[in-house]
N, C-alpha and C. Protein backbone atom coordinates (compact mmCIF):
# COMPACT_ATOMS: atom_id res chain seq x y z
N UNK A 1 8.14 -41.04 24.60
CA UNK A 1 8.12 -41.37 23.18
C UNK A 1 7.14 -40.48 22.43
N UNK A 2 5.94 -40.27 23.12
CA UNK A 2 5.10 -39.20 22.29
C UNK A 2 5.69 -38.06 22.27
N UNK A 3 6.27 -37.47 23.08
CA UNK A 3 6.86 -35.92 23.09
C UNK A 3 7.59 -35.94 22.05
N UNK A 4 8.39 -36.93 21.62
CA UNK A 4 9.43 -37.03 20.47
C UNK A 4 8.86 -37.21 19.36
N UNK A 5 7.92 -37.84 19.49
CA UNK A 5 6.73 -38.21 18.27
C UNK A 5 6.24 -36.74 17.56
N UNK A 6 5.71 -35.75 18.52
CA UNK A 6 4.89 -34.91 18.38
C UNK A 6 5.82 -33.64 18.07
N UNK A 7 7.29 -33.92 18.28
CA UNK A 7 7.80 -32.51 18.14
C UNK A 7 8.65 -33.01 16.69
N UNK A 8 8.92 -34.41 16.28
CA UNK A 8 9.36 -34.56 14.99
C UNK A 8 8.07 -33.89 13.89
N UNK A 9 6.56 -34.18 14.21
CA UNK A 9 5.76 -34.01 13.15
C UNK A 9 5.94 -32.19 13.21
N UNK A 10 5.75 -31.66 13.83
CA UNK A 10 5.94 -30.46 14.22
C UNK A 10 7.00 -29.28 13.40
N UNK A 11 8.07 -30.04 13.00
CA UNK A 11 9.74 -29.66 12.50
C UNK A 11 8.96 -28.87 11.08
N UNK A 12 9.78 -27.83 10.49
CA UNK A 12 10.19 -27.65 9.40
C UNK A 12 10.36 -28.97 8.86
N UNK A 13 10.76 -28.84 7.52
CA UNK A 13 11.14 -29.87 6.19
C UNK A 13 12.28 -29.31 6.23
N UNK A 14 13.32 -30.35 5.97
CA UNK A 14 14.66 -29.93 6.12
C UNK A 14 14.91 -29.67 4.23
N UNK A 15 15.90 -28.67 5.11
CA UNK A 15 15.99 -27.60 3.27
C UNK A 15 17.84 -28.05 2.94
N UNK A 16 17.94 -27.95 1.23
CA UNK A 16 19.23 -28.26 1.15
C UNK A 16 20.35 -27.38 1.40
N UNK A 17 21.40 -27.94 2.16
CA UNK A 17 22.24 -27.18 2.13
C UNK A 17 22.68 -25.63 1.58
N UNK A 18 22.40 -25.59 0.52
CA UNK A 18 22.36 -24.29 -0.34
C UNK A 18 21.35 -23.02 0.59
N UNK A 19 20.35 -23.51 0.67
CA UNK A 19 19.21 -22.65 1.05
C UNK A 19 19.15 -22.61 2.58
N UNK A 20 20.41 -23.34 3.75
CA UNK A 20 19.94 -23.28 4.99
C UNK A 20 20.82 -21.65 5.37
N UNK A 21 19.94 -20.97 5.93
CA UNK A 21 20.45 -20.20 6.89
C UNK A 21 21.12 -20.02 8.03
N UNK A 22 22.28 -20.38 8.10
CA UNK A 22 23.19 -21.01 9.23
C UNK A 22 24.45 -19.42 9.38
N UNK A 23 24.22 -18.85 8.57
CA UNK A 23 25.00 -17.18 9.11
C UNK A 23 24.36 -16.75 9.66
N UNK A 24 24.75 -15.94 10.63
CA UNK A 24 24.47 -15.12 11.86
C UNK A 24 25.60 -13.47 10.91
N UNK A 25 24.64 -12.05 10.97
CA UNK A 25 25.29 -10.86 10.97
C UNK A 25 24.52 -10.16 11.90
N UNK A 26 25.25 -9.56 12.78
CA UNK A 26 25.04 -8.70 13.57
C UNK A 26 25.32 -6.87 13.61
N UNK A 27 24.36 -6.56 13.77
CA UNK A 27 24.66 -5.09 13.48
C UNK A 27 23.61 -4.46 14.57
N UNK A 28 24.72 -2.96 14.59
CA UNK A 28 23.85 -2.29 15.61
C UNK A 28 22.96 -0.67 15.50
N UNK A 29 21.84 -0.85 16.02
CA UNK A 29 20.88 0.49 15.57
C UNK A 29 20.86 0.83 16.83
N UNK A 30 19.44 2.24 16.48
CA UNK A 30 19.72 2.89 17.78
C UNK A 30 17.98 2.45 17.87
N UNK A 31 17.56 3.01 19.18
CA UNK A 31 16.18 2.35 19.60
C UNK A 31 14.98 2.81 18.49
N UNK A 32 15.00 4.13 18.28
CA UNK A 32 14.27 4.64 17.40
C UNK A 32 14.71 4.07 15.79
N UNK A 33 15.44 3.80 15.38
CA UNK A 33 15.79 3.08 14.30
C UNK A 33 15.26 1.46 14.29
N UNK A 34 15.18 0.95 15.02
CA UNK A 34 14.72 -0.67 15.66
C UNK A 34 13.32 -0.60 15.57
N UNK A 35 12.51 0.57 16.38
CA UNK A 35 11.30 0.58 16.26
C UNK A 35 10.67 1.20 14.72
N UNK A 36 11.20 2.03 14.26
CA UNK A 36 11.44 2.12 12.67
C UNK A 36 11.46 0.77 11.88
N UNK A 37 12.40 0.06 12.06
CA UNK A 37 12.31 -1.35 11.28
C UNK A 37 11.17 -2.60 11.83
N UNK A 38 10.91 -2.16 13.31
CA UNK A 38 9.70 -2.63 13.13
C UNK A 38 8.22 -2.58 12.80
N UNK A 39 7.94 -1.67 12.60
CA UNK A 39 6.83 -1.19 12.23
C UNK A 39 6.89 -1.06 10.55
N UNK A 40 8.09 -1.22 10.06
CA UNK A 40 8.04 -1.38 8.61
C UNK A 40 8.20 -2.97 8.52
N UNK A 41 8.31 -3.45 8.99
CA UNK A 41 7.91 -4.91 9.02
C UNK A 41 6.61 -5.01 9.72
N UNK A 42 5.94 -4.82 9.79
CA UNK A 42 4.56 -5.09 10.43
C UNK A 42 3.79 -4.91 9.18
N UNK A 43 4.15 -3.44 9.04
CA UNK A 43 3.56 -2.96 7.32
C UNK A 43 3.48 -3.58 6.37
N UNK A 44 4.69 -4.10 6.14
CA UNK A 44 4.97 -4.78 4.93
C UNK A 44 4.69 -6.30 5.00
N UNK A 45 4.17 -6.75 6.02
CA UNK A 45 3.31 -8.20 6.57
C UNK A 45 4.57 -8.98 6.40
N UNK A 46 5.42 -8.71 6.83
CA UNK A 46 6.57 -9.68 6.62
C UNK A 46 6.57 -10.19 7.92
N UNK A 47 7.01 -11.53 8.10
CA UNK A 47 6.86 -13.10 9.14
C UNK A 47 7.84 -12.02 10.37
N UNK A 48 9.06 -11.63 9.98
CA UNK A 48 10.13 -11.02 11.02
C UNK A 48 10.52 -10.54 9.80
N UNK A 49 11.66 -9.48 11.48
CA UNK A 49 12.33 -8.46 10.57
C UNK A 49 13.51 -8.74 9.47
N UNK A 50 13.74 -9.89 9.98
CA UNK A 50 14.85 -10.56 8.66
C UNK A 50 14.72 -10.74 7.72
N UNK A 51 13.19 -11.56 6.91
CA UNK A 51 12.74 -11.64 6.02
C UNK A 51 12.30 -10.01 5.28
N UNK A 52 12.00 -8.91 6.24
CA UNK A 52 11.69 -7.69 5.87
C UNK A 52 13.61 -7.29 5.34
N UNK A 53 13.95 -7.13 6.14
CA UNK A 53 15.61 -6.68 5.51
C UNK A 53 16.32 -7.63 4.38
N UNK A 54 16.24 -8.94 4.10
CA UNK A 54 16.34 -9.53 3.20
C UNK A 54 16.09 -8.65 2.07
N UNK A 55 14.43 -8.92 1.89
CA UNK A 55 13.75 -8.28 0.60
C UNK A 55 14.34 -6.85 0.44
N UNK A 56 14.74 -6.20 1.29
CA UNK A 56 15.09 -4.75 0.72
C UNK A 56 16.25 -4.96 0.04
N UNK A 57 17.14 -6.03 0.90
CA UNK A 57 18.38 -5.62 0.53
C UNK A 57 18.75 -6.13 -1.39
N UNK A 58 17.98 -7.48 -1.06
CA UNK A 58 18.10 -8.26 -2.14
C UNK A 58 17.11 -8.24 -3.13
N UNK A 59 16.03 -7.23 -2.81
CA UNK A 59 14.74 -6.88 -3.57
C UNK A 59 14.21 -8.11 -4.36
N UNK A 60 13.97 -9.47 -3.00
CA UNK A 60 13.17 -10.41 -3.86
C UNK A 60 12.16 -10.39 -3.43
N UNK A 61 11.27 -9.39 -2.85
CA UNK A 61 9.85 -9.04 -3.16
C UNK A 61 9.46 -8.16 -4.21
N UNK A 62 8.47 -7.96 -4.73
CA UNK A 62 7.83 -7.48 -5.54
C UNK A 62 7.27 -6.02 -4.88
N UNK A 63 7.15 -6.15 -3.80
CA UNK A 63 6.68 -4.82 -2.64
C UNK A 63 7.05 -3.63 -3.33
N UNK A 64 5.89 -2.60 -3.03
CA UNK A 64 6.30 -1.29 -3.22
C UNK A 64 6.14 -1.02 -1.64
N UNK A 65 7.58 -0.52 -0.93
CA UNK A 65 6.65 0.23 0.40
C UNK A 65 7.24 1.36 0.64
N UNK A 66 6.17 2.11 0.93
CA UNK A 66 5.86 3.69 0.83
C UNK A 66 6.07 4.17 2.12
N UNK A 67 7.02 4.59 2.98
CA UNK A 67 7.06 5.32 4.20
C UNK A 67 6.85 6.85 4.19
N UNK A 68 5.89 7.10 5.01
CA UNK A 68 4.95 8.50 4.65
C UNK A 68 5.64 8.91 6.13
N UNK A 69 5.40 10.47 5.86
CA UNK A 69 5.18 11.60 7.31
C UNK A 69 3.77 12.00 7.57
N UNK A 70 3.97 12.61 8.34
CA UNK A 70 1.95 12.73 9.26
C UNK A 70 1.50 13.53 7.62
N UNK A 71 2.87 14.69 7.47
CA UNK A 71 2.09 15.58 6.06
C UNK A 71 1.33 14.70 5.27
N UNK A 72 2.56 13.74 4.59
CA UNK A 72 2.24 12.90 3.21
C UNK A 72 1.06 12.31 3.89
N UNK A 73 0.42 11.28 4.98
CA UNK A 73 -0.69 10.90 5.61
C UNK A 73 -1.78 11.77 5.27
N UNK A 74 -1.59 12.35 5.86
CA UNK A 74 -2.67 14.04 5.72
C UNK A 74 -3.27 14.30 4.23
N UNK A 75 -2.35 14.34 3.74
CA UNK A 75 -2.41 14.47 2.16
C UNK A 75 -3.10 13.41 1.73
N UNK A 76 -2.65 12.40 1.86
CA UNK A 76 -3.22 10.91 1.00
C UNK A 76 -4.70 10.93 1.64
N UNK A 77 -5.14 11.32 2.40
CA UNK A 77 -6.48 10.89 3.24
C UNK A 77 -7.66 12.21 2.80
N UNK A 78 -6.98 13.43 2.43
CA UNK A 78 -7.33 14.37 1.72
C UNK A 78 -8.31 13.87 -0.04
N UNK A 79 -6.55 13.29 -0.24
CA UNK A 79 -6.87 12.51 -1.78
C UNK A 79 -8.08 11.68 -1.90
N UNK A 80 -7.98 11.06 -0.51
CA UNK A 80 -9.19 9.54 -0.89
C UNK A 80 -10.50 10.65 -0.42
N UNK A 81 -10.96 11.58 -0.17
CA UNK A 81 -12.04 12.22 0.22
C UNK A 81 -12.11 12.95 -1.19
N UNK A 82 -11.33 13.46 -1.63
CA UNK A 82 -11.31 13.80 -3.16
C UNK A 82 -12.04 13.34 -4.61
N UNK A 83 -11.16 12.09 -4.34
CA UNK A 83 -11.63 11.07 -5.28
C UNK A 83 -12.79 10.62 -4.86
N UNK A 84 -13.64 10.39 -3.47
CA UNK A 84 -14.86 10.16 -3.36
C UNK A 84 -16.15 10.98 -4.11
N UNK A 85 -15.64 12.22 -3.98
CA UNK A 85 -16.08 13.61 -4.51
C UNK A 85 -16.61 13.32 -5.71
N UNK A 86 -15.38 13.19 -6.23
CA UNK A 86 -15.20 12.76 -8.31
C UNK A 86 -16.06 12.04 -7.95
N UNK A 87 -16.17 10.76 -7.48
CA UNK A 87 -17.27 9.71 -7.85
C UNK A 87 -18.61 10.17 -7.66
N UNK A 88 -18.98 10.76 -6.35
CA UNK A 88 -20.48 11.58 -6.38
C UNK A 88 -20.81 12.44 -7.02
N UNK A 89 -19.84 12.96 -7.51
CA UNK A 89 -20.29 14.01 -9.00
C UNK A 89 -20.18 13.05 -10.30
N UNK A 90 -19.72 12.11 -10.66
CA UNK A 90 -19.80 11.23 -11.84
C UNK A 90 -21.34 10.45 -11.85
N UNK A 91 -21.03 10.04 -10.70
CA UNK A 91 -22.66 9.41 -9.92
C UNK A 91 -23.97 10.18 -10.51
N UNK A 92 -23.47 11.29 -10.26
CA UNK A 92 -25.32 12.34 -10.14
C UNK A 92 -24.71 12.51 -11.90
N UNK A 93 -24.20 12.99 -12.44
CA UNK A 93 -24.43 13.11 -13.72
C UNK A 93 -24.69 11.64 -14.39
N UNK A 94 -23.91 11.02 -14.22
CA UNK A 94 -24.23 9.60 -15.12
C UNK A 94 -25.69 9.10 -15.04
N UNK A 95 -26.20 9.52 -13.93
CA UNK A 95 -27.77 9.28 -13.39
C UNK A 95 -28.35 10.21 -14.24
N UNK A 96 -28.04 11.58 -13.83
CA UNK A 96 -29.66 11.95 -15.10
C UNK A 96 -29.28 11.61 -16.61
N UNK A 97 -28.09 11.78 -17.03
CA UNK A 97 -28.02 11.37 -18.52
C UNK A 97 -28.45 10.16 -18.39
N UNK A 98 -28.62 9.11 -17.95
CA UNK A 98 -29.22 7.41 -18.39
C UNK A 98 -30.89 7.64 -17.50
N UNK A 99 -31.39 8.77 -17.39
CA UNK A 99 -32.64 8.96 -16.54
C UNK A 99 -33.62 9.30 -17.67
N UNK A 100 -32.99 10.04 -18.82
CA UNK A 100 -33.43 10.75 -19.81
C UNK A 100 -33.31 10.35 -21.59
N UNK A 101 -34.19 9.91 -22.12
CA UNK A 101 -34.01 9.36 -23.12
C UNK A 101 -33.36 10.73 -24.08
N UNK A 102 -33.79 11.94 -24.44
CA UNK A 102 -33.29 12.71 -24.70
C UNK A 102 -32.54 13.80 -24.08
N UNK A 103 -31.95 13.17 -23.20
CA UNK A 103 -30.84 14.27 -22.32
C UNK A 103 -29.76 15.34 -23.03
N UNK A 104 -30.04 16.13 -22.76
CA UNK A 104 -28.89 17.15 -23.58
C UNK A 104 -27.81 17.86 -22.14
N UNK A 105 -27.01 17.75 -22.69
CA UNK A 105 -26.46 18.07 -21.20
C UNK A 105 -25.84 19.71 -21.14
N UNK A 106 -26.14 20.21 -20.00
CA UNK A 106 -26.54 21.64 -19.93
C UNK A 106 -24.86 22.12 -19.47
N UNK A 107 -25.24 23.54 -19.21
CA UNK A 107 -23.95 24.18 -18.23
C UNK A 107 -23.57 23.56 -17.12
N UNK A 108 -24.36 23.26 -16.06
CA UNK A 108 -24.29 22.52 -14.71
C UNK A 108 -23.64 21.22 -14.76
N UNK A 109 -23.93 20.45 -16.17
CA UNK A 109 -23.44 19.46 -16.15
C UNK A 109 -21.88 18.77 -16.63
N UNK A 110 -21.65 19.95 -17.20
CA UNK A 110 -20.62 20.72 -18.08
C UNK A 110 -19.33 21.38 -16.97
N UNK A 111 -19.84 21.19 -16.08
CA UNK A 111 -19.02 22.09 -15.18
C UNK A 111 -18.83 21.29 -13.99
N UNK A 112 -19.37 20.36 -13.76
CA UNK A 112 -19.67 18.82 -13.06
C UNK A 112 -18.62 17.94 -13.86
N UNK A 113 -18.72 17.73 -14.83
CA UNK A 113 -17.27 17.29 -15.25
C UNK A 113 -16.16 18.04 -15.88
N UNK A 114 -15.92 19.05 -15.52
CA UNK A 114 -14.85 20.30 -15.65
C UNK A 114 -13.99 20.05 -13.75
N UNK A 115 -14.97 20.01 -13.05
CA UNK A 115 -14.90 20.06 -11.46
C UNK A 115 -14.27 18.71 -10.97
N UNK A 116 -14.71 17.44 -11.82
CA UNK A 116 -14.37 16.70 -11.48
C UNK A 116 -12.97 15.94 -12.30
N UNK A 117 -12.56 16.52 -13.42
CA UNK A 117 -11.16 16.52 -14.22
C UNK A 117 -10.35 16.76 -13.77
N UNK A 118 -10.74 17.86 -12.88
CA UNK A 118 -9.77 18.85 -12.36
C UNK A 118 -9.20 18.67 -11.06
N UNK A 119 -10.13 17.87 -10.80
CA UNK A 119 -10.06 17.03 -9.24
C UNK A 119 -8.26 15.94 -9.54
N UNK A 120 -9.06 15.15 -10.36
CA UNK A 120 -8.20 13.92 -11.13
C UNK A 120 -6.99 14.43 -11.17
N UNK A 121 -6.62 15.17 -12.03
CA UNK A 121 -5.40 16.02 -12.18
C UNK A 121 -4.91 16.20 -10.91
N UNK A 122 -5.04 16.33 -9.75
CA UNK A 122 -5.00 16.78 -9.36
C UNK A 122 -4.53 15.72 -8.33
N UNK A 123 -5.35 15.13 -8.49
CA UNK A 123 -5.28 13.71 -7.33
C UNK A 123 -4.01 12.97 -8.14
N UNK A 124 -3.51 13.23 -9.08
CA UNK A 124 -2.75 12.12 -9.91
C UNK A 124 -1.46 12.93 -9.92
N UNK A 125 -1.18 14.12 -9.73
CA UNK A 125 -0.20 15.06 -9.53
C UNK A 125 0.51 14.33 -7.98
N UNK A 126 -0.48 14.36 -6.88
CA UNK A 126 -0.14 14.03 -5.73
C UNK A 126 0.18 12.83 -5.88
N UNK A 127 -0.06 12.00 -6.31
CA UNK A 127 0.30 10.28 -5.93
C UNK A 127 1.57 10.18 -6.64
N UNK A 128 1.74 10.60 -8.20
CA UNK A 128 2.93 10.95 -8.74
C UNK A 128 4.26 11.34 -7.88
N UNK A 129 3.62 12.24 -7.05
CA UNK A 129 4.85 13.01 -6.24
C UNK A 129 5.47 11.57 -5.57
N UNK A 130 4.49 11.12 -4.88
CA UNK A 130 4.88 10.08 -3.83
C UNK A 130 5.17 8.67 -3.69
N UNK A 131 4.83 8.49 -5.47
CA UNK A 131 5.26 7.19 -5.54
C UNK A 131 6.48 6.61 -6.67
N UNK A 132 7.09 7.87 -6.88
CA UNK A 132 8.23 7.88 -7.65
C UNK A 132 9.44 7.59 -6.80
């Protein structure tokens, strides 16, 4: 009687008719395609791969997901060392201008944010590419 006890509390909530999943489709991939869909379900934190193929098919997630090559990888990890850059050069200037009650800001500093615009542009060119 407890086993029955313990595996009723246990159950799902039974869902209405409308919403039960009682089709079965079957289709066939190849191994490298399988391991492809799984690892894009891992990615995409989806429960299983069904709920991951659902949402694509029927796009009721909100998900953006981005499948990269080692390049595009390479690249993006480039970017985030980039943009760190920009920030340590925004860093050291924003510091002596608020260091200095009369700061005038020189060539060096002038060229510190020329260096780091140019960065931006640059970094925003690449993400553009890849997330269109």
């Amino acid at each position: 009687m407890n086993n029955n006890r313990s595996r009723k509390q246990s159950m799902r909530p039974h869902l209405p008719d409308k919403e039960k999943r009682n089709e079965m489709l079957i289709i066939r991939i190849t191994r490298e395609e399988k391991i492809r869909l799984q690892s894009l379900t891992k990615r995409g934190k989806f429960a299983c791969m069904s709920d991951f193929i659902r949402s694509r098919i029927f796009k009721q997630s909100d998900r953006k997901m981005i499948s990269l090559d080692e390049n595009a990888n390479n690249q993006l990890k480039n970017l985030d060392y980039e943009l760190n850059k920009i920030g340590v050069n925004l860093n050291q200037l924003s510091k002596r201008m608020n260091s200095f009650a009369g700061y005038r800001m020189g060539d060096s500093d002038r060229q510190l944010l020329k260096q780091a615009f140019e960065m931006m542009r640059n970094c925003l060119v690449l993400l553009q590419r890849y997330l269109r």
